[in-house]
C-alpha atoms as a PDB file:
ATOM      1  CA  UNK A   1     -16.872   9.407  -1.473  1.00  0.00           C
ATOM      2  CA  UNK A   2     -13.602   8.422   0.524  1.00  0.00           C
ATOM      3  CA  UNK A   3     -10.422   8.301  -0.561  1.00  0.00           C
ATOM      4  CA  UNK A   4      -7.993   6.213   1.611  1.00  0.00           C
ATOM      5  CA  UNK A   5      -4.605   5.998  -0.166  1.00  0.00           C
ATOM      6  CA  UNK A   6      -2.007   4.238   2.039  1.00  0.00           C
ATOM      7  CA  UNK A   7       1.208   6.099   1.470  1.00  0.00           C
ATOM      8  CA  UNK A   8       2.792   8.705  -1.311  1.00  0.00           C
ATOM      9  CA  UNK A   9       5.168   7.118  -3.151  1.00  0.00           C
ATOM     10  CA  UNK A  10       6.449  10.437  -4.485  1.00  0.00           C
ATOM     11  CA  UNK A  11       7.570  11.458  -1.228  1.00  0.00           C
ATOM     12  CA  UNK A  12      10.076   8.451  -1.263  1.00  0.00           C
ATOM     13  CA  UNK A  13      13.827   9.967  -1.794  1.00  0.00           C
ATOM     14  CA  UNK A  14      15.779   9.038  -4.767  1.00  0.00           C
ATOM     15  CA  UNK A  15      18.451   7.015  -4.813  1.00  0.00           C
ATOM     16  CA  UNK A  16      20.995   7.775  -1.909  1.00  0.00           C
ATOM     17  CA  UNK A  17      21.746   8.475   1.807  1.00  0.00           C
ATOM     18  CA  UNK A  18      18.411  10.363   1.691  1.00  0.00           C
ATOM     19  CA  UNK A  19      16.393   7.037   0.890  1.00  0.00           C
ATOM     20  CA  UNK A  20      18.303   4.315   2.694  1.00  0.00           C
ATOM     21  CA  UNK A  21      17.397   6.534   5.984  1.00  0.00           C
ATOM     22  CA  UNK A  22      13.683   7.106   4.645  1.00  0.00           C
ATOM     23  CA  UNK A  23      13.109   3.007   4.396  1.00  0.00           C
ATOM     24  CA  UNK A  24      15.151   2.312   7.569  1.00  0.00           C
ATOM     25  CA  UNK A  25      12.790   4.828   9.305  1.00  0.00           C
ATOM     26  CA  UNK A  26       9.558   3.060   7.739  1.00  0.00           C
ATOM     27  CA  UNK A  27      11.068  -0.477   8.701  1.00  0.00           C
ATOM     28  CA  UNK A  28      11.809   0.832  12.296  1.00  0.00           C
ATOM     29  CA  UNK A  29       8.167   2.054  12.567  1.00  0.00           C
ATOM     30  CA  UNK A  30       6.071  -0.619  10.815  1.00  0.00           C
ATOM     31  CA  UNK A  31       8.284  -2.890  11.107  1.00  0.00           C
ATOM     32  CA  UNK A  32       7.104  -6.479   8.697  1.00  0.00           C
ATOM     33  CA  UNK A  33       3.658  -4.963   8.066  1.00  0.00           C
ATOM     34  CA  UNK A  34       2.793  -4.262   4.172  1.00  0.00           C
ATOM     35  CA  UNK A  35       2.987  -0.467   3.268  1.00  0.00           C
ATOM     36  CA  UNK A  36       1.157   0.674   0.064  1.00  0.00           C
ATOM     37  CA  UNK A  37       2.131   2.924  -2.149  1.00  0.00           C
ATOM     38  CA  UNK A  38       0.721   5.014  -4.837  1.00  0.00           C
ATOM     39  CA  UNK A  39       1.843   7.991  -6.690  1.00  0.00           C
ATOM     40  CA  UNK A  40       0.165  11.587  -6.007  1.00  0.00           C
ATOM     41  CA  UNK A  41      -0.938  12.389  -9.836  1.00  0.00           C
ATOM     42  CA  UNK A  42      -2.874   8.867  -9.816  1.00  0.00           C
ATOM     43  CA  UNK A  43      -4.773   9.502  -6.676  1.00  0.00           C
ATOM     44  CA  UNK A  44      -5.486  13.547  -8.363  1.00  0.00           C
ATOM     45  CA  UNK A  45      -6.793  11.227 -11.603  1.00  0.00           C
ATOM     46  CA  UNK A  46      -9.379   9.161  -9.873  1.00  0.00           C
ATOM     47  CA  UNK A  47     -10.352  12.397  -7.626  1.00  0.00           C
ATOM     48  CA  UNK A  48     -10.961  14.443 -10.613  1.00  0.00           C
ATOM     49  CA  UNK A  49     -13.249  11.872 -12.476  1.00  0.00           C
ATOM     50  CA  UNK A  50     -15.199  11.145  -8.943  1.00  0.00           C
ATOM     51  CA  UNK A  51     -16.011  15.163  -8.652  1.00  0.00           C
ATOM     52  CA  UNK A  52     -16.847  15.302 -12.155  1.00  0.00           C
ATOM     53  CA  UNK A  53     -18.842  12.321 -11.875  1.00  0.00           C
ATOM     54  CA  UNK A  54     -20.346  12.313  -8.417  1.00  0.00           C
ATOM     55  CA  UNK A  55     -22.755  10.172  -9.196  1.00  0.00           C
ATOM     56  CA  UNK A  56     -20.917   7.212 -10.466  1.00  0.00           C
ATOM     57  CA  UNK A  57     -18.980   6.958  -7.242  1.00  0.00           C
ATOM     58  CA  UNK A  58     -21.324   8.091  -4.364  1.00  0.00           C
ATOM     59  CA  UNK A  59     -21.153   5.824  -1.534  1.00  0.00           C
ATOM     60  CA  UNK A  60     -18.585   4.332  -2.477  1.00  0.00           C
ATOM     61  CA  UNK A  61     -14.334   4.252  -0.547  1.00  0.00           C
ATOM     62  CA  UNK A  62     -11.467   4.080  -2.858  1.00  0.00           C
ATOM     63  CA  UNK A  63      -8.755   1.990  -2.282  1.00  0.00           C
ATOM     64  CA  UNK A  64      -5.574   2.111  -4.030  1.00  0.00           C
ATOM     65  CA  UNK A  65      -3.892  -0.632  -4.755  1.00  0.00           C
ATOM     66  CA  UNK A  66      -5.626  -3.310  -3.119  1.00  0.00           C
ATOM     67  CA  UNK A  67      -6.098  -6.502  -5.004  1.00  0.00           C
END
């Protein structure tokens, strides 16, 4: 099993100075390309039911948030 989350949304700021820089700096490095986010307790959900379950999800990569 992989797991390929894109980025950790819980490691966004809240609201103030603190986040305005945080998104500038993303901007400034990826400039127009789509991020992904996803929270850290979603990604330990799935994880947990993959190693309790290894069978159901052998061979298989998980992608979050992809449509």
């Amino acid at each position: 099993m992989v797991v390929k989350p894109a980025g950790f949304i819980d490691l966004i700021p809240q609201l103030g100075v603190a986040r305005v820089f945080f998104l500038s700096a993303m901007r400034a490095v990826l400039g127009e390309a789509k991020q992904k986010w996803i929270a850290c307790e979603d990604v330990g959900k799935v994880v947990v039911k993959a190693l309790l379950k290894p069978d159901e999800f052998s061979m298989i990569a998980l992608r979050f948030l992809e449509k």
